[in-house]
N, C-alpha and C. Protein backbone atom coordinates (compact mmCIF):
# COMPACT_ATOMS: atom_id res chain seq x y z
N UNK A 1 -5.56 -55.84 12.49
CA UNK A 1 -4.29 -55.91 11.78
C UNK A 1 -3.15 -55.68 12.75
N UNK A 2 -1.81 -55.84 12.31
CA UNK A 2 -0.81 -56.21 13.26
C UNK A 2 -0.04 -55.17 12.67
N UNK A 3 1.08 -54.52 13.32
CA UNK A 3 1.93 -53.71 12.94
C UNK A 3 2.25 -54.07 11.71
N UNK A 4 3.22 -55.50 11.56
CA UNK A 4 3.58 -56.31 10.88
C UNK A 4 3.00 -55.85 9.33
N UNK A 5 1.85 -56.21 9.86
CA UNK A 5 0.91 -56.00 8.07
C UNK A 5 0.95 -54.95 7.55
N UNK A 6 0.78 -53.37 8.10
CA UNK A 6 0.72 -52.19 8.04
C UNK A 6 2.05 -51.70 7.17
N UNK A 7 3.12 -52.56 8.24
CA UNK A 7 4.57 -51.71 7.69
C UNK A 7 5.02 -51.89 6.18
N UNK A 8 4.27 -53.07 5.91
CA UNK A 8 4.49 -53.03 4.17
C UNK A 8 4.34 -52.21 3.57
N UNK A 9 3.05 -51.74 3.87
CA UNK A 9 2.54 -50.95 3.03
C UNK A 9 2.68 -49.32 3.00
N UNK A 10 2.46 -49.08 1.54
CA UNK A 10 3.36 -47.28 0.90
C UNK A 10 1.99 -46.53 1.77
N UNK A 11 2.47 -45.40 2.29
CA UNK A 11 1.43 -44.40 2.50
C UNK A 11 0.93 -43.87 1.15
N UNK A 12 -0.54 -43.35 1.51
CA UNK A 12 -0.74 -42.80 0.58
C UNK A 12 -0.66 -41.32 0.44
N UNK A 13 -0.40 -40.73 -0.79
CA UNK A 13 -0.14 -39.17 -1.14
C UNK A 13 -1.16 -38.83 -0.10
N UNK A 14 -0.14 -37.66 0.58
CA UNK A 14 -1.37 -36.03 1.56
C UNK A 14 -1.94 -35.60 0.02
N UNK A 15 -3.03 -35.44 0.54
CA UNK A 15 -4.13 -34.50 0.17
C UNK A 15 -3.62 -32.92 -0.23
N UNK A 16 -4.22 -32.57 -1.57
CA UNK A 16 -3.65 -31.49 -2.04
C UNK A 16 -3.45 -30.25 -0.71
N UNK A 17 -4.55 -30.14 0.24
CA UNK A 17 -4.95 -29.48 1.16
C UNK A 17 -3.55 -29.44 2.63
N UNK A 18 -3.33 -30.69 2.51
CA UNK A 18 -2.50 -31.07 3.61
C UNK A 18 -1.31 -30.94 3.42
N UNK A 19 -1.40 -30.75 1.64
CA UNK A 19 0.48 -30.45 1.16
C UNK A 19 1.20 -29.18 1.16
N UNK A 20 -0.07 -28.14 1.07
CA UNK A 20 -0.05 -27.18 1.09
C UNK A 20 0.19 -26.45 2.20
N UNK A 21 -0.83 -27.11 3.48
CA UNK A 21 -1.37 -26.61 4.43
C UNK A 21 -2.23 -25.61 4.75
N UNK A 22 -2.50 -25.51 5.78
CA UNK A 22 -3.96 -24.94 6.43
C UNK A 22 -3.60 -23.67 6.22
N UNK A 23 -1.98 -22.50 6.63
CA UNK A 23 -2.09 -21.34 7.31
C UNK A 23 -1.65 -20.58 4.65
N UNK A 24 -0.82 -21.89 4.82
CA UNK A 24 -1.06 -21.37 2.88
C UNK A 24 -1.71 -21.14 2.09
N UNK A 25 -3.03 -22.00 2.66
CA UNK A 25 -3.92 -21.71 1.92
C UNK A 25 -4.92 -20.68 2.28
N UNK A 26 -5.08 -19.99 3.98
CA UNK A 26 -5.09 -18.75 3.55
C UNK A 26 -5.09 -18.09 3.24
N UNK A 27 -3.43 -17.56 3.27
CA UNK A 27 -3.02 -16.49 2.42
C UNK A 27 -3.06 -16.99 1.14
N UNK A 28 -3.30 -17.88 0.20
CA UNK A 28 -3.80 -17.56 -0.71
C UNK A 28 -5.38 -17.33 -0.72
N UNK A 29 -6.13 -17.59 -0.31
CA UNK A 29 -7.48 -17.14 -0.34
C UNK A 29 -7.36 -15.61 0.08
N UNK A 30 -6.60 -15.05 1.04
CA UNK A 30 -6.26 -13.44 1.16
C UNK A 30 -6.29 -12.50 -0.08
N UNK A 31 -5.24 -13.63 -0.97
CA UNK A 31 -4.88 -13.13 -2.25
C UNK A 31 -5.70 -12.94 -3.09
N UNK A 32 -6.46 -13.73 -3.53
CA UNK A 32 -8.01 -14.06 -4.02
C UNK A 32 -9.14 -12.73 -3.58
N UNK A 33 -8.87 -12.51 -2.06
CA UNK A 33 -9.36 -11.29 -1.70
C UNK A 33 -9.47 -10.06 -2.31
N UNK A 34 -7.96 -10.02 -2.45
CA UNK A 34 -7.48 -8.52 -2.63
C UNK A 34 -7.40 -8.56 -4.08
N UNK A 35 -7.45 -9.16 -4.98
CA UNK A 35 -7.49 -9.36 -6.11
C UNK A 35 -8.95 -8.63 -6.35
N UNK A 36 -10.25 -9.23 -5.78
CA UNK A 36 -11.56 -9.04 -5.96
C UNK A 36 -11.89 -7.63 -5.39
N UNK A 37 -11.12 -7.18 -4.60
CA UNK A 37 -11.47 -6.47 -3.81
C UNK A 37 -10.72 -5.08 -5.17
N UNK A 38 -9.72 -5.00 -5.04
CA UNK A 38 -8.95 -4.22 -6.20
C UNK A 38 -9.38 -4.35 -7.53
N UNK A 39 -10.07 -5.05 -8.27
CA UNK A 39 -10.52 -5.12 -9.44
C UNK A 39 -11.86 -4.44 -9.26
N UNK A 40 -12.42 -4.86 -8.45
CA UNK A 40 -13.77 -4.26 -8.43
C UNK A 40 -13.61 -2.95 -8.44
N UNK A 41 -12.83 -2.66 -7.46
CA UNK A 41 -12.75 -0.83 -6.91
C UNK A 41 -12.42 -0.05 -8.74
N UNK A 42 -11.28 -0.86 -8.98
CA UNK A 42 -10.78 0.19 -10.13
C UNK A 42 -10.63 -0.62 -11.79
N UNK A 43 -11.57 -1.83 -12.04
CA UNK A 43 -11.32 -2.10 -12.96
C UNK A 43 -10.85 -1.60 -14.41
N UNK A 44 -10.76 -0.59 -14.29
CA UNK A 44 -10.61 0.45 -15.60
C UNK A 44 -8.43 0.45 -15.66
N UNK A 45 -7.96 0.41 -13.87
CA UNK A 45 -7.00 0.44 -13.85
C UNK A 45 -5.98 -0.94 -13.76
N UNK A 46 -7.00 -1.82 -12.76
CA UNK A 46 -6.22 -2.73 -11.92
C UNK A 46 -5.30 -3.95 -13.27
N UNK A 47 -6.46 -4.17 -13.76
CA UNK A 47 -5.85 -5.56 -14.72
C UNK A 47 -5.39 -5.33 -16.06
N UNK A 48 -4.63 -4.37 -15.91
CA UNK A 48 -4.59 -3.38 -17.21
C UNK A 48 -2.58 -4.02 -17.38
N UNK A 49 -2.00 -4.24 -18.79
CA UNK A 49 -0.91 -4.62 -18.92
C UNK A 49 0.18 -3.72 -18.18
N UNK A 50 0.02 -2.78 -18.39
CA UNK A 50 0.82 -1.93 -17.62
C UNK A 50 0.89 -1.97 -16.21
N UNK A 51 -0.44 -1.99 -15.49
CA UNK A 51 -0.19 -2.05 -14.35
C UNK A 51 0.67 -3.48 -13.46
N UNK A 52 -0.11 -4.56 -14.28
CA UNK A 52 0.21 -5.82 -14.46
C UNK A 52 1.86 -6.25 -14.08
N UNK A 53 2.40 -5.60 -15.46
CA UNK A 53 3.92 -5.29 -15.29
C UNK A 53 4.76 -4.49 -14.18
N UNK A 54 3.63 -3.35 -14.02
CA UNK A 54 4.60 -2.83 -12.75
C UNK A 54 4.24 -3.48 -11.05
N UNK A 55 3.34 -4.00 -11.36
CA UNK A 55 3.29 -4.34 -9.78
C UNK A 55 4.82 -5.96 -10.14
N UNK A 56 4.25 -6.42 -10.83
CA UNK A 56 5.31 -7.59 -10.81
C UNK A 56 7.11 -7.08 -11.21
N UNK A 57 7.34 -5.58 -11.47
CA UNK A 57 8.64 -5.05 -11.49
C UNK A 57 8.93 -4.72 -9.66
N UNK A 58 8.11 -4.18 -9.39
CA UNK A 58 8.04 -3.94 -8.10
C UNK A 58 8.25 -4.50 -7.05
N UNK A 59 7.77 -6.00 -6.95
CA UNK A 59 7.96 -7.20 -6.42
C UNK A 59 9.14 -7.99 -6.60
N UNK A 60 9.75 -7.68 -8.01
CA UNK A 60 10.72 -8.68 -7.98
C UNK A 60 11.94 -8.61 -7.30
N UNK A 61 12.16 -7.03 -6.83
CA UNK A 61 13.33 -7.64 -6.05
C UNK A 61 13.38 -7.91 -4.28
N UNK A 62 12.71 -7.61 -3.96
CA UNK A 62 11.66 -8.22 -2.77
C UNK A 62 11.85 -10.04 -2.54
N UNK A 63 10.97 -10.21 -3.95
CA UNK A 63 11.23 -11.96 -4.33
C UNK A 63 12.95 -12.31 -4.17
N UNK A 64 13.13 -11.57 -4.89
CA UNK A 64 15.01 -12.01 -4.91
C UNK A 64 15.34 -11.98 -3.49
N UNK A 65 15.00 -10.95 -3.02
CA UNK A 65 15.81 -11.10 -1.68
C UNK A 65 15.56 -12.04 -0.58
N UNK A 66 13.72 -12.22 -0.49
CA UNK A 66 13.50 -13.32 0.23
C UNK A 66 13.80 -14.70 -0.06
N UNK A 67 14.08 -14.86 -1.39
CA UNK A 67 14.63 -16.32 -1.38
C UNK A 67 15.99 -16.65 -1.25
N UNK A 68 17.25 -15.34 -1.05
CA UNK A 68 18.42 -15.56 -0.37
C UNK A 68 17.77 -15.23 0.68
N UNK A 69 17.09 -14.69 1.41
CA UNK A 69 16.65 -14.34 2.92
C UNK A 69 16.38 -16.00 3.47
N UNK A 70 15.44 -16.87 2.58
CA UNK A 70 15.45 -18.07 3.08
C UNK A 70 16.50 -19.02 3.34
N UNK A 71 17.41 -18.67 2.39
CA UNK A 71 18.38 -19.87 2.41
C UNK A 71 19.09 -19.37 4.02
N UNK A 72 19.15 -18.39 4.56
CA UNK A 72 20.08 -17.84 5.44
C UNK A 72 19.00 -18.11 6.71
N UNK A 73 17.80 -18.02 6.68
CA UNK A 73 16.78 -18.91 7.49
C UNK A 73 17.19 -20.31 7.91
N UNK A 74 16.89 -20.94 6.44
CA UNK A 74 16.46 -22.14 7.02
C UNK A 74 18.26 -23.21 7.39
N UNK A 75 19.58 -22.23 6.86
CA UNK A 75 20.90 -22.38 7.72
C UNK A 75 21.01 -22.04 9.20
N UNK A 76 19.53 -21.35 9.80
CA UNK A 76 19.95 -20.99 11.09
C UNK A 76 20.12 -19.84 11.25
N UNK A 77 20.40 -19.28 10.19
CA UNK A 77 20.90 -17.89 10.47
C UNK A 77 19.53 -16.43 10.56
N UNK A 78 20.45 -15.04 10.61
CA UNK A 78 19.16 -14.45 10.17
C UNK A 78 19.90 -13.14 10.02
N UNK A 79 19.46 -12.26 8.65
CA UNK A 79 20.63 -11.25 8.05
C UNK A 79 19.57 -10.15 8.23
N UNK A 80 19.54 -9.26 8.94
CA UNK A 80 18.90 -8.05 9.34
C UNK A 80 19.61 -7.14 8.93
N UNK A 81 20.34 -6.94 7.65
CA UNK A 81 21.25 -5.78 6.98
C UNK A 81 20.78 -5.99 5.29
N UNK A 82 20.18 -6.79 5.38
CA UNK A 82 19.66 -6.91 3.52
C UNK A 82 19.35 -6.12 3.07
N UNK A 83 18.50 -5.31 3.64
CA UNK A 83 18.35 -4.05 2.91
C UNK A 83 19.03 -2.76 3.00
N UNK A 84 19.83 -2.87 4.17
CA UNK A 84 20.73 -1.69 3.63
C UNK A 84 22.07 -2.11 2.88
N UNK A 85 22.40 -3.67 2.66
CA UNK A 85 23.08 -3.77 1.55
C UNK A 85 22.88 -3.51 0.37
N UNK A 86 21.67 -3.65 0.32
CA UNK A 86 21.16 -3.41 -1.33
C UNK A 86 21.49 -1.99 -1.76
N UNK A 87 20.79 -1.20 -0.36
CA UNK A 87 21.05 0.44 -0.81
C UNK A 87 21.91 0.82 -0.77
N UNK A 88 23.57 -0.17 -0.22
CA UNK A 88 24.52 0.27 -0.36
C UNK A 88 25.00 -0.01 -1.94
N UNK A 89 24.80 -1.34 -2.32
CA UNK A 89 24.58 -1.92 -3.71
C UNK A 89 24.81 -0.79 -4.30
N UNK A 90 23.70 -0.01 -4.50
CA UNK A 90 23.06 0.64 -5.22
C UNK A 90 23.57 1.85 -5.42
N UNK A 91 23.75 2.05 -4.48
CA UNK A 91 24.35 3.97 -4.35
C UNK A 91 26.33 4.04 -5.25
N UNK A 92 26.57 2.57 -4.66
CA UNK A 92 27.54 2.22 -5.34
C UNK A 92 27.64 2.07 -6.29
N UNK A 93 26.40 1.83 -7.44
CA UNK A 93 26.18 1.18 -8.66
C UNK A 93 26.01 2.69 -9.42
N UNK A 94 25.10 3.86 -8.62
CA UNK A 94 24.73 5.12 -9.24
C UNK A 94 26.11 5.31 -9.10
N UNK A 95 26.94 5.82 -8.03
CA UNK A 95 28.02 6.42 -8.02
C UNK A 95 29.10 6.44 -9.26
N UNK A 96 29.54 4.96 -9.43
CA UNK A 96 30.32 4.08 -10.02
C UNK A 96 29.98 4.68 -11.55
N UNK A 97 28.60 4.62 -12.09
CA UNK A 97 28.26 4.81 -13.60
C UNK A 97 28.23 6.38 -13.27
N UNK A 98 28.58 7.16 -12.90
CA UNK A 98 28.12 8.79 -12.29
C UNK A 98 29.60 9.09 -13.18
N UNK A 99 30.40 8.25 -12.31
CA UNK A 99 32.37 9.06 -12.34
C UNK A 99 32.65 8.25 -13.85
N UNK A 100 32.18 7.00 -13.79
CA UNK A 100 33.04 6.44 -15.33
C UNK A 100 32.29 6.75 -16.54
N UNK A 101 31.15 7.04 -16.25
CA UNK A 101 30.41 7.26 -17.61
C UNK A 101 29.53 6.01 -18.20
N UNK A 102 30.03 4.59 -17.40
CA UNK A 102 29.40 3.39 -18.06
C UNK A 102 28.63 2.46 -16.90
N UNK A 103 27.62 1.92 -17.70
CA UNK A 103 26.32 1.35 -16.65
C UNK A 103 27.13 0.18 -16.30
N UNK A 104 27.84 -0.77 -17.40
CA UNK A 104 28.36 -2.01 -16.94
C UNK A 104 29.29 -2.20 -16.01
N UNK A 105 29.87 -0.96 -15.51
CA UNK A 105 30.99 -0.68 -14.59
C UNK A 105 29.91 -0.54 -13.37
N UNK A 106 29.25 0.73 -13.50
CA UNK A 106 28.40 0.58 -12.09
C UNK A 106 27.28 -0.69 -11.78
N UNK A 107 27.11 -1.55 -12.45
CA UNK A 107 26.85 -2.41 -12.14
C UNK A 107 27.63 -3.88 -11.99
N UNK A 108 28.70 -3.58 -12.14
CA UNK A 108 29.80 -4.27 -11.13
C UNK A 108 30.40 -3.69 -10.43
N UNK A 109 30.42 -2.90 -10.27
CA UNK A 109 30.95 -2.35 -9.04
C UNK A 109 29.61 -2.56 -7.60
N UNK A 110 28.77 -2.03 -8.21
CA UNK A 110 27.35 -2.68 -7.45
C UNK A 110 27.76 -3.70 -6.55
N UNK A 111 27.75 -5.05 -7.67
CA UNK A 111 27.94 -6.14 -7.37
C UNK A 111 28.83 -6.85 -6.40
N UNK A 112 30.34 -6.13 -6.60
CA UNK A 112 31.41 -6.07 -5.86
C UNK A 112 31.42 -5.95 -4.44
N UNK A 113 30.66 -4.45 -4.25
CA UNK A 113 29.96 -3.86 -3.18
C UNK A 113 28.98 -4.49 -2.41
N UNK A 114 27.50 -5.64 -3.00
CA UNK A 114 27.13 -6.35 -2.28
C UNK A 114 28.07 -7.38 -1.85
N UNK A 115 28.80 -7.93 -3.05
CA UNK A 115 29.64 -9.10 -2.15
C UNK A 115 30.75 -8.78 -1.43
N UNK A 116 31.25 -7.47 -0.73
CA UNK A 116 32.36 -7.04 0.06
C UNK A 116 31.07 -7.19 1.39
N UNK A 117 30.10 -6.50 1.56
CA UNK A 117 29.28 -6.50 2.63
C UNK A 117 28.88 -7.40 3.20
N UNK A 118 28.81 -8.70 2.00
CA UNK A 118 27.53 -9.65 2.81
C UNK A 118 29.35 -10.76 3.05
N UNK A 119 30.35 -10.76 2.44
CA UNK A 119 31.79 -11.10 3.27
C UNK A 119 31.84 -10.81 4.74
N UNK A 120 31.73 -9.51 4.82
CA UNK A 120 31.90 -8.71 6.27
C UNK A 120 31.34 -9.01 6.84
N UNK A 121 30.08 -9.15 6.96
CA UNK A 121 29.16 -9.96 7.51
C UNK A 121 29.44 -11.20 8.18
N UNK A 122 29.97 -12.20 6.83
CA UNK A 122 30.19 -13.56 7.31
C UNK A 122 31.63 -14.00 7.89
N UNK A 123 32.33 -13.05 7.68
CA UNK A 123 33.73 -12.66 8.70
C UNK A 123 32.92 -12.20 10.30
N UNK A 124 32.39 -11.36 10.90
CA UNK A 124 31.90 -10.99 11.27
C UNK A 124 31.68 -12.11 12.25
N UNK A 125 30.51 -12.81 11.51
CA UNK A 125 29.89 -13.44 12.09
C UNK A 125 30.98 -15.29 12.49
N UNK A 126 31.40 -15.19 11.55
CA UNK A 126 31.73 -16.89 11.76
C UNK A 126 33.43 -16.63 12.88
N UNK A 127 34.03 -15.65 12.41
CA UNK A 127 35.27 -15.41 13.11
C UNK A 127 35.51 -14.73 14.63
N UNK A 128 33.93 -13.64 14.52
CA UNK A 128 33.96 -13.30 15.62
C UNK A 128 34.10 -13.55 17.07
N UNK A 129 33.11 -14.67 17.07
CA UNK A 129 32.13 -14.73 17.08
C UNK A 129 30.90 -14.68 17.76
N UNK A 130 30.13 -13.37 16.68
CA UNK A 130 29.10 -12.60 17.25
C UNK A 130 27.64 -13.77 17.02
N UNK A 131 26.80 -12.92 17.19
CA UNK A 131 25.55 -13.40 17.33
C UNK A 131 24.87 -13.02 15.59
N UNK A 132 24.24 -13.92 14.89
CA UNK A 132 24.13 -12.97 13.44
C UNK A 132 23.37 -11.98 13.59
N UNK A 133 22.30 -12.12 14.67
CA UNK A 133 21.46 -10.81 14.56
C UNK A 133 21.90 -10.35 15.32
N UNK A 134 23.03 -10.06 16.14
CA UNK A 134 23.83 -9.14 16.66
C UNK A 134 24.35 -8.39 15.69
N UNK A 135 25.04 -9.01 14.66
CA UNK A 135 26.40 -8.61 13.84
C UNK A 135 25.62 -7.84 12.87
N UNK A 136 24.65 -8.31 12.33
CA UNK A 136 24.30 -8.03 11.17
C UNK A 136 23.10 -6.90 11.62
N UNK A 137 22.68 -6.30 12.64
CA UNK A 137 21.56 -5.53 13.19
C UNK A 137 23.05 -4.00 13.33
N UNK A 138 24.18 -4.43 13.52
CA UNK A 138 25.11 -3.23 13.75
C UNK A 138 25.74 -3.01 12.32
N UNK A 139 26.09 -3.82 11.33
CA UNK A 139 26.60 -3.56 10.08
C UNK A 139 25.20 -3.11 9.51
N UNK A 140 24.01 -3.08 9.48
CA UNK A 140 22.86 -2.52 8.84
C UNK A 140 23.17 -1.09 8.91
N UNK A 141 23.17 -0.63 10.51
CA UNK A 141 23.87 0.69 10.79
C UNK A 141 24.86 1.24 9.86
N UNK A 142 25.61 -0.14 9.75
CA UNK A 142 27.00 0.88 9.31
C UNK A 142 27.25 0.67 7.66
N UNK A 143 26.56 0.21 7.17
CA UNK A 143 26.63 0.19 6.07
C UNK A 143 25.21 1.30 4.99
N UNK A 144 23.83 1.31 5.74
CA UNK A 144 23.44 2.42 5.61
C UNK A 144 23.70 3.35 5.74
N UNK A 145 24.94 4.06 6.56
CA UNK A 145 25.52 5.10 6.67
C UNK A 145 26.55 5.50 5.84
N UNK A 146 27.40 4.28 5.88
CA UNK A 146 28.19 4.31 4.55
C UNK A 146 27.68 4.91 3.18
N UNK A 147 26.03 4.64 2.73
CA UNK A 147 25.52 4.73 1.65
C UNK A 147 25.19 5.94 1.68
N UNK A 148 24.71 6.27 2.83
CA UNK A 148 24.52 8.10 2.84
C UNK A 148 26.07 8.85 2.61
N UNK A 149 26.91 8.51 3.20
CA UNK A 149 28.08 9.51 2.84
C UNK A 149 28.29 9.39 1.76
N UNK A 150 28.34 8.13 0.90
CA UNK A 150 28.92 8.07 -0.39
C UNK A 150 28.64 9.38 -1.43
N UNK A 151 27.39 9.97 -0.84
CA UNK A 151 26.67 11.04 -1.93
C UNK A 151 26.24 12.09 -1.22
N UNK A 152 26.83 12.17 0.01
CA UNK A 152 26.52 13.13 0.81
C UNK A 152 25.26 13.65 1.01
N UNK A 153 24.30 12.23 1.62
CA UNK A 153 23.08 12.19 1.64
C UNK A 153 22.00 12.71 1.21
N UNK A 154 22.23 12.82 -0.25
CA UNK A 154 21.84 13.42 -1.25
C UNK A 154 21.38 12.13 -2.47
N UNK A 155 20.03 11.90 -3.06
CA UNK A 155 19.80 10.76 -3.62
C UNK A 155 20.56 11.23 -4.96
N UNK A 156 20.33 9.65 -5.30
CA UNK A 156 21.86 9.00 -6.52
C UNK A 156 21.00 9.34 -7.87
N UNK A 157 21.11 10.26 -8.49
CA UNK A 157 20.28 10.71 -10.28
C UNK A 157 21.38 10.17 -11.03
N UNK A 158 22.18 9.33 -11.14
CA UNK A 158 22.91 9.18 -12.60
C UNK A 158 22.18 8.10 -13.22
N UNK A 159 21.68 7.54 -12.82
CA UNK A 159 21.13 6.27 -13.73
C UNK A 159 19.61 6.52 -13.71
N UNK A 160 18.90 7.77 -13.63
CA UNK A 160 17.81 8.65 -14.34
C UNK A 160 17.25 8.21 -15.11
N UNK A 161 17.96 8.82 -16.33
CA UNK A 161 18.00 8.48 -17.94
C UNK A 161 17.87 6.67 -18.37
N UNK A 162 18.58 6.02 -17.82
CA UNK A 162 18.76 4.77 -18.13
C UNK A 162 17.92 3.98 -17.77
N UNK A 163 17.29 4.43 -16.28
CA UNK A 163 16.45 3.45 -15.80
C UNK A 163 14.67 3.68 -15.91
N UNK A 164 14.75 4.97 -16.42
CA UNK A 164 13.39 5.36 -17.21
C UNK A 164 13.40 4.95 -18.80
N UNK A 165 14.13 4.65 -18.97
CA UNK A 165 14.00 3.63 -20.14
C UNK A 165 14.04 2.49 -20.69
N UNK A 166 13.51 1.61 -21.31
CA UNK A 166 13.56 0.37 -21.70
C UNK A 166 15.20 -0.19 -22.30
N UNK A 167 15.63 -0.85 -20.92
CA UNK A 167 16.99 -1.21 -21.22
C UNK A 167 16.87 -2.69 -22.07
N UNK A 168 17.32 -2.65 -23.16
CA UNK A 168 17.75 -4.69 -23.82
C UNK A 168 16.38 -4.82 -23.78
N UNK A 169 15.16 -3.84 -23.73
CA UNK A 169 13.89 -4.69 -24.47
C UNK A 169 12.93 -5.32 -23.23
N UNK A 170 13.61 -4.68 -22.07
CA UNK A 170 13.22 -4.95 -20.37
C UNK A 170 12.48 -3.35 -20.06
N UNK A 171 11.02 -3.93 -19.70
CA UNK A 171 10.94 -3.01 -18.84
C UNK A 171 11.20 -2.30 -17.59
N UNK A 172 11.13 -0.95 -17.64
CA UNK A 172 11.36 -0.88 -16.15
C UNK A 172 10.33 0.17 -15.37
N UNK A 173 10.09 0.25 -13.97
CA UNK A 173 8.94 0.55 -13.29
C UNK A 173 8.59 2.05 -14.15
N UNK A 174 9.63 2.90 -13.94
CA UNK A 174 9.51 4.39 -14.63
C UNK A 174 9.18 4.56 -16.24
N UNK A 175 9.60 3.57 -16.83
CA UNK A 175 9.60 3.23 -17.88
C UNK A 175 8.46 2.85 -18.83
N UNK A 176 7.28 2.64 -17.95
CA UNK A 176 6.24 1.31 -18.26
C UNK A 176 4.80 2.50 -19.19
């Protein structure tokens, strides 16, 4: 056959195996592992609704973060302060519902607070201009620190009560 003849024609679909790939399907067979491996040990505990729920409360914001973690990947970039934004988030979010009395305030204010950081950041970075894992490896610093003074490095109890309980019919890890 001749080039000619070939180029007509549609490839055919990769193979479920090949779509996936070799190093994915691994780690899912890993998964498969530890699944067998953990059920066996403690079946009385492992597959139990409760537990069920909390490992997947546990995970989810992990999930959240790695899939803004990707988008900032696969732009090139790379944000080595994610997690002490969050805990700045956060301390901001206890603080905030601590002084006003209301969750919907500290959780915009939260909010506010991640998006003033991950700004600074991208000021930082696009105006500077630094290196992102330069910029963002020194605002990790300084924004984890920030989160410790806020409470005078002392952990955040106002949202205790609230978050050991079933908020709107949602579980939550303490809660379960």
């Amino acid at each position: 056959m001749t080039d000619t003849a070939t180029a007509g024609r549609e490839r055919a679909p990769a193979s479920l195996f090949g779509r996936i790939g070799a190093q994915n399907i691994s780690l899912l067979i890993a998964l498969v592992v530890l699944l067998a491996i953990f059920g066996v040990l403690r079946p009385d505990v492992f597959f139990t609704p409760r537990n069920l729920i909390n490992i997947g409360l546990a995970v989810t914001i992990l999930g959240i973060l790695a899939m803004a973690q990707t988008v900032v990947i696969v732009s090139g970039g790379l944000d080595i302060s994610v997690g002490s934004i969050v805990g700045l988030s956060t301390m901001v979010l206890a603080v905030a519902a601590q002084e006003t009395g209301s969750i919907p305030a500290g959780i915009l204010a939260g909010l506010l607070a991640g998006l003033l950081a991950g700004a600074v950041n991208g000021l930082i970075i696009v105006y500077g201009p630094v290196n992102a894992v330069i910029a963002t490896l020194g605002t990790m610093s300084a924004f984890r620190g920030l989160a410790y003074l806020m409470n005078n490095g002392t952990p955040a109890t106002a949202c205790a009560r609230w978050a050991s309980a079933r908020c709107s019919g949602c579980p939550s890890p303490s809660g379960c």
